[in-house]
Protein backbone atom coordinates (compact mmCIF):
# COMPACT_ATOMS: atom_id res chain seq x y z
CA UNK A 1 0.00 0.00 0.00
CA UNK A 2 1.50 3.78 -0.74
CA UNK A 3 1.56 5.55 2.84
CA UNK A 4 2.74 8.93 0.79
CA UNK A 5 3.63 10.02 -2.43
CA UNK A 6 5.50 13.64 -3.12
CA UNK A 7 5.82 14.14 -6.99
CA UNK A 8 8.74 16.58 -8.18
CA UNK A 9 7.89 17.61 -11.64
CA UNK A 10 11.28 19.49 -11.92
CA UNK A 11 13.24 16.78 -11.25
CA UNK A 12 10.64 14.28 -12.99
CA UNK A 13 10.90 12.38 -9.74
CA UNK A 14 8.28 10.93 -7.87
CA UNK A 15 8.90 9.90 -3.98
CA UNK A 16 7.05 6.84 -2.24
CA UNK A 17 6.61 5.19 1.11
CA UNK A 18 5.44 1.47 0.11
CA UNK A 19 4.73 -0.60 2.72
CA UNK A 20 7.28 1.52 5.06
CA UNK A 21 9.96 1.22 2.43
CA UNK A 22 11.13 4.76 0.61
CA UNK A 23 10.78 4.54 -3.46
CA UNK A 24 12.25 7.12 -5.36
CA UNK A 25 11.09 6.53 -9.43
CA UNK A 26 13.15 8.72 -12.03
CA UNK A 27 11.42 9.11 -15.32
CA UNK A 28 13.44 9.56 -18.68
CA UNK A 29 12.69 11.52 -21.10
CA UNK A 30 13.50 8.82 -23.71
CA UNK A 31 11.66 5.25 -24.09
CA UNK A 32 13.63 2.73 -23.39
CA UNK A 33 11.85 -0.76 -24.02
CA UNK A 34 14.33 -2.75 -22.85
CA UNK A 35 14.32 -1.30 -19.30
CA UNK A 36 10.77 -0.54 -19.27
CA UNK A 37 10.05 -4.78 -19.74
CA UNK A 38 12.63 -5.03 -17.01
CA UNK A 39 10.41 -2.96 -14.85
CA UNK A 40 7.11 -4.75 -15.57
CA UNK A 41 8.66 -7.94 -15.30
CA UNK A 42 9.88 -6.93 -12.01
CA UNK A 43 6.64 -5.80 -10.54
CA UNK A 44 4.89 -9.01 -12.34
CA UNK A 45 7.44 -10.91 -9.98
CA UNK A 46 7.44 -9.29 -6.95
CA UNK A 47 2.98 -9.65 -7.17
CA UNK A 48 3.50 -13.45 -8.00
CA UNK A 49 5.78 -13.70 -4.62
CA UNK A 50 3.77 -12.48 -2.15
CA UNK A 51 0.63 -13.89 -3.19
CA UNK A 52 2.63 -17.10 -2.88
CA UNK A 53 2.43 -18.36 -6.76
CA UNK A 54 5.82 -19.51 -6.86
CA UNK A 55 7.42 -19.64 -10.60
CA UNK A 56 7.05 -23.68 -10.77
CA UNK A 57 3.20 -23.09 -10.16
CA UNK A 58 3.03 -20.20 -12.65
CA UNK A 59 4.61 -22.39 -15.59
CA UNK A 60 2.78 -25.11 -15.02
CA UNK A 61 -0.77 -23.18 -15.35
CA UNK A 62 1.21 -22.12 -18.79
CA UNK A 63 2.00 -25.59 -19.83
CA UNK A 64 -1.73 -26.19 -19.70
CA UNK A 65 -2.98 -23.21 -21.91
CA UNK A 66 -3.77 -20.59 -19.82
CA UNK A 67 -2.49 -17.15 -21.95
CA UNK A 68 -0.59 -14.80 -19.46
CA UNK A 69 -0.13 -10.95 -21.05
């Protein structure tokens, strides 16, 4: 859950407190699609682990048919 949020449009920063843990998220100006799959991959991961689906669960669903986007 986000506790706070301060947004610096200067610095195109934006500050969090997640679950008592400071975020700080820097935004480019340029696209980069490598690092932005990086980051959704990420956050897909960290969701998976604490809801407890642990990656062997996850591919098996995938091995049965189930379409994950």
């Amino acid at each position: 859950m986000i506790e706070k949020r301060i947004l610096d449009p200067i610095k195109q920063e934006a500050h969090l407190t997640v679950d008592g843990h400071a975020v700080t998220i820097c935004f480019s100006p340029d696209y980069n699609p490598t690092l932005a799959s990086l980051v959704k991959e990420t956050l897909i991961d960290s969701f998976l682990r604490r809801n407890g689906i642990g990656a062997d669960e996850f591919k098996s669903e995938l091995a049965v048919g189930q379409q994950v986007n």
